[in-house]
PDB file of N, CA and C in Angstrom:
ATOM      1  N   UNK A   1     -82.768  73.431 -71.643  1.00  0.00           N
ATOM      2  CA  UNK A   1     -83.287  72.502 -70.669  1.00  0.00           C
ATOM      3  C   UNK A   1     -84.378  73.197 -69.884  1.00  0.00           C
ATOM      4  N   UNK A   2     -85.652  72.475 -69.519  1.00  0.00           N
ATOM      5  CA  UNK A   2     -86.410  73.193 -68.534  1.00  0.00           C
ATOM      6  C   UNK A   2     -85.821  72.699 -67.513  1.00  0.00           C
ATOM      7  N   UNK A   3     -85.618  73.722 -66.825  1.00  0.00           N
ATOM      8  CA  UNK A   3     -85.227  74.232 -65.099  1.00  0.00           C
ATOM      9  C   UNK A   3     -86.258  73.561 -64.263  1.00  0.00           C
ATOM     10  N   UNK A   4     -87.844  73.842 -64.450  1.00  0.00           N
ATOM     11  CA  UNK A   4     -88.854  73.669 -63.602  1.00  0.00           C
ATOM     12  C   UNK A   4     -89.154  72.157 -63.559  1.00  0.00           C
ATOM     13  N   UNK A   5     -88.561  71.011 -64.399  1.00  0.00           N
ATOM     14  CA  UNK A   5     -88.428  70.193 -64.331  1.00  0.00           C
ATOM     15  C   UNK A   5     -87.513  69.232 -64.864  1.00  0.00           C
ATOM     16  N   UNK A   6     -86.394  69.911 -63.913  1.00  0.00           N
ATOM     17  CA  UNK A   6     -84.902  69.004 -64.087  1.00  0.00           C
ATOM     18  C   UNK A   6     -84.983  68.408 -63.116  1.00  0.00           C
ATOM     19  N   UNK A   7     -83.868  67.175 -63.022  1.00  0.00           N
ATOM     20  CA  UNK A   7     -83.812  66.276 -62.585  1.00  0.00           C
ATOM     21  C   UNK A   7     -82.897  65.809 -62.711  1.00  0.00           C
ATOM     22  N   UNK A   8     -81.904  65.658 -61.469  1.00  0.00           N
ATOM     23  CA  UNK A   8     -79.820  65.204 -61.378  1.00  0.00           C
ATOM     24  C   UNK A   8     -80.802  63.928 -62.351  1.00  0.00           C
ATOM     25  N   UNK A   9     -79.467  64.148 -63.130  1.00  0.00           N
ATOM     26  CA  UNK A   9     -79.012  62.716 -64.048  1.00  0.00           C
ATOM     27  C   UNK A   9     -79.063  63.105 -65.650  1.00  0.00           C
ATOM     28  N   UNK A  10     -79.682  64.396 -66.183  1.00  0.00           N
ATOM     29  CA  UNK A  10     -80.392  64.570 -67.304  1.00  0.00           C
ATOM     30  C   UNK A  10     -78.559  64.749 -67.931  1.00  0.00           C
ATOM     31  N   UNK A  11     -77.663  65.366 -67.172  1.00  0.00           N
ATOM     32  CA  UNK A  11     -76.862  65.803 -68.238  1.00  0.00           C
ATOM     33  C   UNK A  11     -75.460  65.034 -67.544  1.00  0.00           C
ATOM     34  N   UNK A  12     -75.801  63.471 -67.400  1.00  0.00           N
ATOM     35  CA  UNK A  12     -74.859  62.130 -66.587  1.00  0.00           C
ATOM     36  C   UNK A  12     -74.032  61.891 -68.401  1.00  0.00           C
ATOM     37  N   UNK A  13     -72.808  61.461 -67.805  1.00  0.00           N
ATOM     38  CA  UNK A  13     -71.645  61.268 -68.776  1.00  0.00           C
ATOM     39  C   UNK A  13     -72.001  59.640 -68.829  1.00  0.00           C
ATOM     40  N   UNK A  14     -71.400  59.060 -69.878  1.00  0.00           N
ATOM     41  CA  UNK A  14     -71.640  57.996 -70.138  1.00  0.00           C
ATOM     42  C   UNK A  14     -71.278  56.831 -69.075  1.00  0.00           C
ATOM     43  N   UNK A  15     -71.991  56.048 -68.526  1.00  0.00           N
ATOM     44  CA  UNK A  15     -71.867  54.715 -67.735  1.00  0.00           C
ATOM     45  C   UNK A  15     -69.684  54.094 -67.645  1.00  0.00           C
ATOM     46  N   UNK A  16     -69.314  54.424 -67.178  1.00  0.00           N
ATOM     47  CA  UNK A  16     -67.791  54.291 -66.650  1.00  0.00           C
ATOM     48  C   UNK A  16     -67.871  53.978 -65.322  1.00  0.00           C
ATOM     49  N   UNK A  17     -66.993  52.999 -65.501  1.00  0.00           N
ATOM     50  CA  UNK A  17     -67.274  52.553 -63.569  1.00  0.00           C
ATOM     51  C   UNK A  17     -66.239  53.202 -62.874  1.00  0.00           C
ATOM     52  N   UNK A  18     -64.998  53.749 -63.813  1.00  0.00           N
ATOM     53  CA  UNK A  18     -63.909  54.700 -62.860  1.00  0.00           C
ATOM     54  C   UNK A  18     -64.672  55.564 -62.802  1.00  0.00           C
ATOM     55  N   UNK A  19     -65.555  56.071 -63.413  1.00  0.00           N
ATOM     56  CA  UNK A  19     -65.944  57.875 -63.481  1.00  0.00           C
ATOM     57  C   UNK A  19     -66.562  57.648 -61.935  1.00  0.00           C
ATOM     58  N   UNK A  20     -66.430  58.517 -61.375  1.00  0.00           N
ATOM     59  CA  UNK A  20     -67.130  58.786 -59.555  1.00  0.00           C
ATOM     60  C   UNK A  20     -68.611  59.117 -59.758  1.00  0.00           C
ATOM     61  N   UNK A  21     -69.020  59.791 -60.858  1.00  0.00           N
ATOM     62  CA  UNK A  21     -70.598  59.940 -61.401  1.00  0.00           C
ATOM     63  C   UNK A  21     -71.837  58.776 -61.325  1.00  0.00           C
ATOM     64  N   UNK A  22     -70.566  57.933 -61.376  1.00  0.00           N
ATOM     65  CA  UNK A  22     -71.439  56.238 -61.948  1.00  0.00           C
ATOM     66  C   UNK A  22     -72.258  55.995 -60.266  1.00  0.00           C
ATOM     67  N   UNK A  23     -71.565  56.282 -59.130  1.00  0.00           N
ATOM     68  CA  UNK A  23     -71.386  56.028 -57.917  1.00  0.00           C
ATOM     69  C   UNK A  23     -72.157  56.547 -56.952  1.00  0.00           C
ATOM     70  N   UNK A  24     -72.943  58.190 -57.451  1.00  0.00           N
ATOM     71  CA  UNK A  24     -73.508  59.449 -57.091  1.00  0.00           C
ATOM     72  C   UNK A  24     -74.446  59.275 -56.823  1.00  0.00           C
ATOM     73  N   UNK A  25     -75.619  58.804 -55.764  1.00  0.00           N
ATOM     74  CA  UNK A  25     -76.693  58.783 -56.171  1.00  0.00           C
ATOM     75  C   UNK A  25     -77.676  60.204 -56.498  1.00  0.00           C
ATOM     76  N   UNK A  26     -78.534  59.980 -57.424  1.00  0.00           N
ATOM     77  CA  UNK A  26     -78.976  60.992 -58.396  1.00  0.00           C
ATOM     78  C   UNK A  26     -79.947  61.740 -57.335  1.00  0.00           C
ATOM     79  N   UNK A  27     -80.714  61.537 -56.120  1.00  0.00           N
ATOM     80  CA  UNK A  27     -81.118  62.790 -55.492  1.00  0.00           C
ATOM     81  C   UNK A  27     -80.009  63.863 -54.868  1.00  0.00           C
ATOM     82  N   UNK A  28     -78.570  63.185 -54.793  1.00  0.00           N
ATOM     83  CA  UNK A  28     -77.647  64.155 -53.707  1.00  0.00           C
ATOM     84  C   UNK A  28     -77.672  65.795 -54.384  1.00  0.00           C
ATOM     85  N   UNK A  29     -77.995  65.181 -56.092  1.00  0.00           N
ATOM     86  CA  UNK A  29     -77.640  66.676 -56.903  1.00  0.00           C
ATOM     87  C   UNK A  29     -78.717  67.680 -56.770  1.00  0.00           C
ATOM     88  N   UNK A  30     -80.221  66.847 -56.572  1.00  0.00           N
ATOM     89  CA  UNK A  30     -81.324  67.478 -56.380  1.00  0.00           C
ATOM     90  C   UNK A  30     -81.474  68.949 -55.013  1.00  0.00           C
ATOM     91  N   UNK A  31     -80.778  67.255 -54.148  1.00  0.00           N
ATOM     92  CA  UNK A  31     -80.479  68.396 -52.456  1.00  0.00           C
ATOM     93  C   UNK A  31     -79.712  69.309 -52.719  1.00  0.00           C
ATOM     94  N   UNK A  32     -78.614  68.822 -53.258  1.00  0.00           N
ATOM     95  CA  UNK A  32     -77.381  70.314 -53.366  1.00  0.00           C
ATOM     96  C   UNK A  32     -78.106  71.506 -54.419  1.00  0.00           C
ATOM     97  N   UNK A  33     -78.815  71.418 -55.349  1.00  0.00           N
ATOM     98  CA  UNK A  33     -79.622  72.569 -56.511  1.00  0.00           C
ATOM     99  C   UNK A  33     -80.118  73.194 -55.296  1.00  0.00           C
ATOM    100  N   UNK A  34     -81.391  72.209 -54.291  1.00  0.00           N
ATOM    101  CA  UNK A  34     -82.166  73.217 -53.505  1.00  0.00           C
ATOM    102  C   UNK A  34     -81.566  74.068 -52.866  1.00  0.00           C
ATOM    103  N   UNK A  35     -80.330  72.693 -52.150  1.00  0.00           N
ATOM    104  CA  UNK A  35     -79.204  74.348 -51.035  1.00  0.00           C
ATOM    105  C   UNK A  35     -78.959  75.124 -52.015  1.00  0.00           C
ATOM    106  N   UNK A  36     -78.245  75.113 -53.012  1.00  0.00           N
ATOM    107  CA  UNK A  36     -78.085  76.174 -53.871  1.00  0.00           C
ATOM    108  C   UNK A  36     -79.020  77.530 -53.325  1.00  0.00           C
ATOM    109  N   UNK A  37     -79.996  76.971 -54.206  1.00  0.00           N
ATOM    110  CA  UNK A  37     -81.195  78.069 -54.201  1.00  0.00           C
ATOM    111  C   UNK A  37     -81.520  78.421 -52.504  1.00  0.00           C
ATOM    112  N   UNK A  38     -81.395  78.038 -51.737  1.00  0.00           N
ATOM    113  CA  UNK A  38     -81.696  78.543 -50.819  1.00  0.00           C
ATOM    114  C   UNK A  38     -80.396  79.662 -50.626  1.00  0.00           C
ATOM    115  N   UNK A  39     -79.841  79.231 -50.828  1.00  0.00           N
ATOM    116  CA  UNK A  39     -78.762  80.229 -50.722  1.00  0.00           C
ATOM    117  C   UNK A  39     -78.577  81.553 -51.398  1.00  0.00           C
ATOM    118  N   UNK A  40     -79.050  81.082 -52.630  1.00  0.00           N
ATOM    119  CA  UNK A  40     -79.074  82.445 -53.840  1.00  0.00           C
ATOM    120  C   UNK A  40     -80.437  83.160 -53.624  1.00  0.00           C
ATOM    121  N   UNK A  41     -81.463  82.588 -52.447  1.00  0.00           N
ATOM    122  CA  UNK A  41     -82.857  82.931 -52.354  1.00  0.00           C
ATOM    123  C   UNK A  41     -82.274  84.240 -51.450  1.00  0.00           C
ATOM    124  N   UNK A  42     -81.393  83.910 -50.263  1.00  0.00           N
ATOM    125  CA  UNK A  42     -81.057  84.921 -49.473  1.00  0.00           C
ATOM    126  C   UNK A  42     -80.367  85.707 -50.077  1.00  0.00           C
ATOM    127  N   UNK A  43     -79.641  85.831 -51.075  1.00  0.00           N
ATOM    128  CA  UNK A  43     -79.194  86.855 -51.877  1.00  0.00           C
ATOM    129  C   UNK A  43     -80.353  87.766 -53.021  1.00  0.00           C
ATOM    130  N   UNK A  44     -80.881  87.013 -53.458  1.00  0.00           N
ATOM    131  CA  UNK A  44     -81.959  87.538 -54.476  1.00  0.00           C
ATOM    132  C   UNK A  44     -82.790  88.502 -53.072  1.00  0.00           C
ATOM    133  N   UNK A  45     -83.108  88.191 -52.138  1.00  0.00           N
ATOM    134  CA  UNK A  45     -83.851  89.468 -51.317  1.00  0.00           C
ATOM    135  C   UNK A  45     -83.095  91.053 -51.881  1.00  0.00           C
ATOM    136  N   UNK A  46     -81.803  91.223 -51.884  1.00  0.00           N
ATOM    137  CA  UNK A  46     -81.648  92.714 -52.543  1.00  0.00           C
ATOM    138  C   UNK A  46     -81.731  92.474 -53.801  1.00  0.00           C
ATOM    139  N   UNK A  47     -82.176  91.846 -54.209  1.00  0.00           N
ATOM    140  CA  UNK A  47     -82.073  92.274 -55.888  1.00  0.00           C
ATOM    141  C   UNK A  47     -83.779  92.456 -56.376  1.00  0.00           C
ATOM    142  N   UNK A  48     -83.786  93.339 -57.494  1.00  0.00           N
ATOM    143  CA  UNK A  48     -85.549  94.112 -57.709  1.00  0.00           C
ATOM    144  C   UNK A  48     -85.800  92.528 -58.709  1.00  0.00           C
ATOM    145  N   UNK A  49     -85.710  91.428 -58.441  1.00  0.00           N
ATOM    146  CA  UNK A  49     -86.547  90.451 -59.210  1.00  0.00           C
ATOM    147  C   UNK A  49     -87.749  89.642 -58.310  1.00  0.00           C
ATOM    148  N   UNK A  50     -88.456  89.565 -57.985  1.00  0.00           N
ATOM    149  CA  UNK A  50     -89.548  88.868 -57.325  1.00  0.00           C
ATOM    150  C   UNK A  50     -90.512  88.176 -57.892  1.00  0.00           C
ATOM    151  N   UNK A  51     -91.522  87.283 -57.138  1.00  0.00           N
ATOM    152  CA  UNK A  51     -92.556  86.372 -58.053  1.00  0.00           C
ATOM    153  C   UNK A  51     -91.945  85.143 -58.511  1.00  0.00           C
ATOM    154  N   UNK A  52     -93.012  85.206 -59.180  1.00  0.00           N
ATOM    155  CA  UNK A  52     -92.274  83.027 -60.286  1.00  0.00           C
ATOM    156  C   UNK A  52     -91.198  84.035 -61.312  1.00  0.00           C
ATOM    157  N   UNK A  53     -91.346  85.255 -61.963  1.00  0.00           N
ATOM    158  CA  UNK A  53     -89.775  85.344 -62.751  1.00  0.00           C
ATOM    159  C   UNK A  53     -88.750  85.305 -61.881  1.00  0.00           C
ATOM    160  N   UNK A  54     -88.578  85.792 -60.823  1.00  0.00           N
ATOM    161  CA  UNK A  54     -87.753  85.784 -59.981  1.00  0.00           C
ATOM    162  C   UNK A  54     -87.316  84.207 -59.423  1.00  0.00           C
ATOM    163  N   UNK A  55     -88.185  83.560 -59.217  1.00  0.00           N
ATOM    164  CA  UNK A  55     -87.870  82.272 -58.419  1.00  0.00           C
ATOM    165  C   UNK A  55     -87.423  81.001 -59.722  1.00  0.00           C
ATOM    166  N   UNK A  56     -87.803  81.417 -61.165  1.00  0.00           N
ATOM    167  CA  UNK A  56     -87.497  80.946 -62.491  1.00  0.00           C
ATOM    168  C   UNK A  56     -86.560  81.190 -62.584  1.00  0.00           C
ATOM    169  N   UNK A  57     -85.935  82.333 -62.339  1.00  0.00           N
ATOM    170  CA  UNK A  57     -84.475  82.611 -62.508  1.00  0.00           C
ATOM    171  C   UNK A  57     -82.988  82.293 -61.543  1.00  0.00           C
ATOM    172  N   UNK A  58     -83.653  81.853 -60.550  1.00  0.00           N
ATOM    173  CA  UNK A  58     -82.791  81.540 -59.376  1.00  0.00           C
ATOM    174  C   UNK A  58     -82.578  79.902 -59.945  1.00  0.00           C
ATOM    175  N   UNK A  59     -83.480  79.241 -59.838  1.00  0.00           N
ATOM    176  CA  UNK A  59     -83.985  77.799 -60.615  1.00  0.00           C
ATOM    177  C   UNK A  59     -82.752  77.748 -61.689  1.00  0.00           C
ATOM    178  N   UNK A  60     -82.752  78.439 -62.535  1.00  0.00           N
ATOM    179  CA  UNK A  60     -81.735  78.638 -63.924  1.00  0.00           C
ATOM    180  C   UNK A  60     -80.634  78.442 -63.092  1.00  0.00           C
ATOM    181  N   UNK A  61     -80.084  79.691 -62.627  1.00  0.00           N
ATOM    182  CA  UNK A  61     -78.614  80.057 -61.997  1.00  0.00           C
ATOM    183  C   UNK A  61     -78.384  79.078 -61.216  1.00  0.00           C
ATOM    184  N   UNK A  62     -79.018  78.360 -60.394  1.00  0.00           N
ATOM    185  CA  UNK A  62     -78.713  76.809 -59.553  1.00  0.00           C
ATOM    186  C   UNK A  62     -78.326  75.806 -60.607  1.00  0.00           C
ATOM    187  N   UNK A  63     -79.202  75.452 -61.435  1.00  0.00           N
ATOM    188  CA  UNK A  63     -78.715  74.620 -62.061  1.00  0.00           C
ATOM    189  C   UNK A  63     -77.907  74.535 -62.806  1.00  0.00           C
ATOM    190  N   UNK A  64     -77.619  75.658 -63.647  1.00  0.00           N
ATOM    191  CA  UNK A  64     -76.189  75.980 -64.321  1.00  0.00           C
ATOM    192  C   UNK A  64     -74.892  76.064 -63.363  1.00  0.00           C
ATOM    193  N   UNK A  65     -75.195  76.264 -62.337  1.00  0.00           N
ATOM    194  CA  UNK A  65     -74.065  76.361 -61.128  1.00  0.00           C
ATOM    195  C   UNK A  65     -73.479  74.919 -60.672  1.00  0.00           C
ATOM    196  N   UNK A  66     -74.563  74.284 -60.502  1.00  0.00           N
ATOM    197  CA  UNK A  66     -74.126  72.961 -60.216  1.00  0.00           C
ATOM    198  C   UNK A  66     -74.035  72.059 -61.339  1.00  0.00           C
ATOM    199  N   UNK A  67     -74.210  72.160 -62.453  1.00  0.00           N
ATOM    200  CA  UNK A  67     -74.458  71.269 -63.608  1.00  0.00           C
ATOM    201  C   UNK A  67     -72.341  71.532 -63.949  1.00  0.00           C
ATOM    202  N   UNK A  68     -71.965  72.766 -63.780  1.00  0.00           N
ATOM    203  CA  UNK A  68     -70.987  73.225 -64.214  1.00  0.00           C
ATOM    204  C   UNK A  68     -69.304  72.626 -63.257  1.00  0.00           C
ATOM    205  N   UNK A  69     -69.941  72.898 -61.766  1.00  0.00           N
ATOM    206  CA  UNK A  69     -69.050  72.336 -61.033  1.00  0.00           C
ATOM    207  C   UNK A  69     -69.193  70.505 -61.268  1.00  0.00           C
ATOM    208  N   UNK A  70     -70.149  70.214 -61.560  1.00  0.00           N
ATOM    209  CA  UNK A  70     -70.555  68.944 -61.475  1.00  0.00           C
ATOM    210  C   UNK A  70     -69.567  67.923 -62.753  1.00  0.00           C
ATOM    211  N   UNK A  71     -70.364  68.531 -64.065  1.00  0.00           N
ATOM    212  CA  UNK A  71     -69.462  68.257 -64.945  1.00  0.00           C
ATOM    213  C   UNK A  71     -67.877  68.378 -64.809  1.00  0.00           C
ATOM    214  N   UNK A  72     -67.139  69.423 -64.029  1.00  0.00           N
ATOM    215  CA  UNK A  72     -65.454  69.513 -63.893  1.00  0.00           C
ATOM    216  C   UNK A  72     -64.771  68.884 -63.488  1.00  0.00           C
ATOM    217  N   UNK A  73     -65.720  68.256 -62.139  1.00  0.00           N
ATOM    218  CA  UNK A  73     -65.502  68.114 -60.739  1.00  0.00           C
ATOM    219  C   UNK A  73     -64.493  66.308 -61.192  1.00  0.00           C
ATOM    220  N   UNK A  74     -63.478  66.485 -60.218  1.00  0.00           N
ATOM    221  CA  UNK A  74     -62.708  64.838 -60.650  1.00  0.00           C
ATOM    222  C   UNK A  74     -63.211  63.869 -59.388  1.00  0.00           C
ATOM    223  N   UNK A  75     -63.845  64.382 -58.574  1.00  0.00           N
ATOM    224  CA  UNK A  75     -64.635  63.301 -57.836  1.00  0.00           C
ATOM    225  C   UNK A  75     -65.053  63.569 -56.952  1.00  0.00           C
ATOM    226  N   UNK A  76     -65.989  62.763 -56.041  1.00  0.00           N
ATOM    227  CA  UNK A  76     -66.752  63.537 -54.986  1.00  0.00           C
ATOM    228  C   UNK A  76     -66.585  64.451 -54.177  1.00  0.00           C
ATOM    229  N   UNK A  77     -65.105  64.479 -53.620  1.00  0.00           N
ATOM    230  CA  UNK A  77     -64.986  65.285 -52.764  1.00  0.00           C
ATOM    231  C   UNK A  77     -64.466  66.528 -53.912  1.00  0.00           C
ATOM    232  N   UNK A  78     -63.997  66.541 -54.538  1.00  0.00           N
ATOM    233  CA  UNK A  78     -64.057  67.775 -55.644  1.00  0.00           C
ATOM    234  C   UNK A  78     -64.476  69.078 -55.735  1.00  0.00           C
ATOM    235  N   UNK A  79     -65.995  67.880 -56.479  1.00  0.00           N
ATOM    236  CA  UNK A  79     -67.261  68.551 -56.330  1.00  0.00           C
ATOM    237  C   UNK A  79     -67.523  69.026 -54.948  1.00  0.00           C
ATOM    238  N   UNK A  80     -67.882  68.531 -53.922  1.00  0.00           N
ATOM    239  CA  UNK A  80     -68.406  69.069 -53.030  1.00  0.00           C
ATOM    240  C   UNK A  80     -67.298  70.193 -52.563  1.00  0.00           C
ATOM    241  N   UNK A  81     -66.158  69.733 -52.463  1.00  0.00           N
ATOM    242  CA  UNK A  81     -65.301  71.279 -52.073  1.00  0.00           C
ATOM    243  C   UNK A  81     -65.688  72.212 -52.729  1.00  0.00           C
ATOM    244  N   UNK A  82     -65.414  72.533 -54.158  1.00  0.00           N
ATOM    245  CA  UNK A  82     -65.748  73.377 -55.159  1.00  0.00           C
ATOM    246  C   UNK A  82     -67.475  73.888 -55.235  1.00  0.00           C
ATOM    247  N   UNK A  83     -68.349  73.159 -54.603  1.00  0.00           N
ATOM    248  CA  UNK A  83     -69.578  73.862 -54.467  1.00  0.00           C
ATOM    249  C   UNK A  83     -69.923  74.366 -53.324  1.00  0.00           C
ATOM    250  N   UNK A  84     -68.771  74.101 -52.132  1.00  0.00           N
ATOM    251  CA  UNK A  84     -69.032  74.507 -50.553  1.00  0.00           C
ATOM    252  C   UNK A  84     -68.259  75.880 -50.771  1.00  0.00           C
ATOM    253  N   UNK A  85     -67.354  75.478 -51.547  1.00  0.00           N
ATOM    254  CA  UNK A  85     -66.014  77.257 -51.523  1.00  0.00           C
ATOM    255  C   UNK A  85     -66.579  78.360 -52.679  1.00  0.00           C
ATOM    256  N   UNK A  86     -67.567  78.355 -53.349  1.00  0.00           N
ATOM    257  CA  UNK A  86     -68.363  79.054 -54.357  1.00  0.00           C
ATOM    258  C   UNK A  86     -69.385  79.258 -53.678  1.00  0.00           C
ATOM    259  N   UNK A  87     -69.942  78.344 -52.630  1.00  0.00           N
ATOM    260  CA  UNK A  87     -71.168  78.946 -51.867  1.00  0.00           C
ATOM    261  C   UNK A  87     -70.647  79.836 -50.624  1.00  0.00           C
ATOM    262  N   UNK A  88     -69.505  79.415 -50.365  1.00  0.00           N
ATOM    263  CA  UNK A  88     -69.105  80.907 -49.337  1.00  0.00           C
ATOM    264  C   UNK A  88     -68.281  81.887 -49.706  1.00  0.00           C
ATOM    265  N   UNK A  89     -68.130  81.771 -51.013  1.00  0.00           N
ATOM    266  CA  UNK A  89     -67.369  83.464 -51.801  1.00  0.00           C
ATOM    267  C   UNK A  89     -68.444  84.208 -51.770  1.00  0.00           C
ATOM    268  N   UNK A  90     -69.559  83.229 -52.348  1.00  0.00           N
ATOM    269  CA  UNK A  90     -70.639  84.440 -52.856  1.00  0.00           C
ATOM    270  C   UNK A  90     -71.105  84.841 -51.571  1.00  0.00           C
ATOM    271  N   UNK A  91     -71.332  84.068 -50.318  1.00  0.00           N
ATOM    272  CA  UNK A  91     -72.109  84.518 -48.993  1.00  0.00           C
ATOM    273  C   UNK A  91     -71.046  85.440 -48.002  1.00  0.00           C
ATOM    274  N   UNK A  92     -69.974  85.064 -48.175  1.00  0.00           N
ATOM    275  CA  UNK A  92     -68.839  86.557 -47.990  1.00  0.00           C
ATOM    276  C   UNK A  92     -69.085  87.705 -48.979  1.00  0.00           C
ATOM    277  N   UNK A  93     -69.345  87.750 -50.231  1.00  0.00           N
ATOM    278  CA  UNK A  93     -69.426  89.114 -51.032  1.00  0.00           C
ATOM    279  C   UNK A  93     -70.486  89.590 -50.766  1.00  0.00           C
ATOM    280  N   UNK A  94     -71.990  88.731 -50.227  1.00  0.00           N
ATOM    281  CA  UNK A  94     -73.035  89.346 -50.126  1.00  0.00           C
ATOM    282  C   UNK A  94     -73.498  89.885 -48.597  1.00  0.00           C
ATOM    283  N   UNK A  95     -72.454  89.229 -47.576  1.00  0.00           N
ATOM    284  CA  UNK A  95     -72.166  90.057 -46.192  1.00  0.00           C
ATOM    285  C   UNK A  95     -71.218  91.288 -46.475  1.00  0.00           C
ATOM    286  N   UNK A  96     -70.544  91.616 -47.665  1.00  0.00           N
ATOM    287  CA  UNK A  96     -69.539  92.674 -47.557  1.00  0.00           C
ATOM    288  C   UNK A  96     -70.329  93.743 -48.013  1.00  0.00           C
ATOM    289  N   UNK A  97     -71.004  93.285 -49.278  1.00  0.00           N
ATOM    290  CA  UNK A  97     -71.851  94.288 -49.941  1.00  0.00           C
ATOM    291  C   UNK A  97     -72.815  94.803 -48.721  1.00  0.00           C
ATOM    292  N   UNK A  98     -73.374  94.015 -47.937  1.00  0.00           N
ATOM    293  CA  UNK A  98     -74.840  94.606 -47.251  1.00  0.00           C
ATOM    294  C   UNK A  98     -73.711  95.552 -46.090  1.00  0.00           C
ATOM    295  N   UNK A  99     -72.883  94.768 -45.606  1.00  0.00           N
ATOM    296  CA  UNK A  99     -72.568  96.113 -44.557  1.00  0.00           C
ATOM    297  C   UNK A  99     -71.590  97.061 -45.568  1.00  0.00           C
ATOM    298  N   UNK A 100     -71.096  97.167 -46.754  1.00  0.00           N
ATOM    299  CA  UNK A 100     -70.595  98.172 -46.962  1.00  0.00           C
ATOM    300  C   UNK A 100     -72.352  99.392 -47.475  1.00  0.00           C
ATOM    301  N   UNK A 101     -73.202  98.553 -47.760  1.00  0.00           N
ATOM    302  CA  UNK A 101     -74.764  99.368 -48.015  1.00  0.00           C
ATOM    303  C   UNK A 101     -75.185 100.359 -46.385  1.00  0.00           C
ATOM    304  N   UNK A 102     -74.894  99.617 -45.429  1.00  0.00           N
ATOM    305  CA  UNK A 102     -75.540 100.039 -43.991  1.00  0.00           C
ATOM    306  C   UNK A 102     -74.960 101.469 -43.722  1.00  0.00           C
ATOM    307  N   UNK A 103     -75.441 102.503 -43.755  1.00  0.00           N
ATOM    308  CA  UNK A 103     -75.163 103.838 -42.728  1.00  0.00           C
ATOM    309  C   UNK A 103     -74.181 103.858 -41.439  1.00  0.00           C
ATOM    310  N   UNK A 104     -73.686 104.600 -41.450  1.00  0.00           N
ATOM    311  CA  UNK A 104     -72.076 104.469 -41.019  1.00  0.00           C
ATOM    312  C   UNK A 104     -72.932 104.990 -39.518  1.00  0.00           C
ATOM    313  N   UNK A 105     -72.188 104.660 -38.411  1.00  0.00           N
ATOM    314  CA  UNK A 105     -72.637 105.217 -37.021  1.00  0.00           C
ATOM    315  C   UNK A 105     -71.648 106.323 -36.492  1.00  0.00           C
ATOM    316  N   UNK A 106     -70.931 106.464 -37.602  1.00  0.00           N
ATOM    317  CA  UNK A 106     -69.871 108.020 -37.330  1.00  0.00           C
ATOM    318  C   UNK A 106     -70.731 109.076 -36.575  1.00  0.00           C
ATOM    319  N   UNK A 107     -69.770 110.252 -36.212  1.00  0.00           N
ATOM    320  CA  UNK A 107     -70.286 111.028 -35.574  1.00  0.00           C
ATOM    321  C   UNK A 107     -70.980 112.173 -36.876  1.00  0.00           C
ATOM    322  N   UNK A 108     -70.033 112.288 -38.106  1.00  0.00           N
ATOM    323  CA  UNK A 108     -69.972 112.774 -39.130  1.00  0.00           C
ATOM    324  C   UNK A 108     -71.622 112.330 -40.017  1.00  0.00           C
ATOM    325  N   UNK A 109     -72.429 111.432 -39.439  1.00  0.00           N
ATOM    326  CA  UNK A 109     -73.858 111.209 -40.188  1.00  0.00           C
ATOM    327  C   UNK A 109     -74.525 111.821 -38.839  1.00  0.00           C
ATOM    328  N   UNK A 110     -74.100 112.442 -37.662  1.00  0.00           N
ATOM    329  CA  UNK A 110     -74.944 112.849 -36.526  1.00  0.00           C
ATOM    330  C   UNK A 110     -75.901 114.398 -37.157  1.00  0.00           C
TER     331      UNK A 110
END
């Protein structure tokens, strides 16, 4: 799939009026990719990828992220739990990582 021009709906399950998909309107997935990426944007700052490969690749990892919870998900609130509690594992591991990175204020680094 191109990333640089996806668009919620490309990978929609077939027309079911129980399915909660049917119901979704197709920008909510757009907004949630961008939060995504805004989110994985503040993480990608420590990582050595920068530029359009860098911002191509964040693009990827959003959309596979949400395409994945999306597809599992048994209905709206589901989904949105499952993409709110995956967006704060990773933003807890990436506050643990940066202060376990920070220089200790011991007396022992004096």
């Amino acid at each position: 799939m191109d990333t640089n021009n996806w668009r919620p709906g490309q990978a929609e399950p077939a027309m079911d009026t129980a399915d909660w998909r049917t119901q979704w309107p197709l920008d909510y997935r757009l907004r949630i990719v961008n939060k995504i990426m805004s989110e994985l944007d503040t993480l990608m700052r420590h990582l050595p990828v920068s530029g359009q490969e860098g911002w191509n690749e964040l693009r990827k990892i959003a959309v596979r992220f949400e395409e994945k919870i999306y597809t599992g998900a048994t209905s709206q609130s589901d989904y949105l739990r499952k993409i709110s509690l995956k967006m704060l594992t990773m933003e807890t591991k990436a506050q643990t990582a940066m202060a376990n990175n920070l220089p200790s204020n011991s007396a022992e680094n004096l």
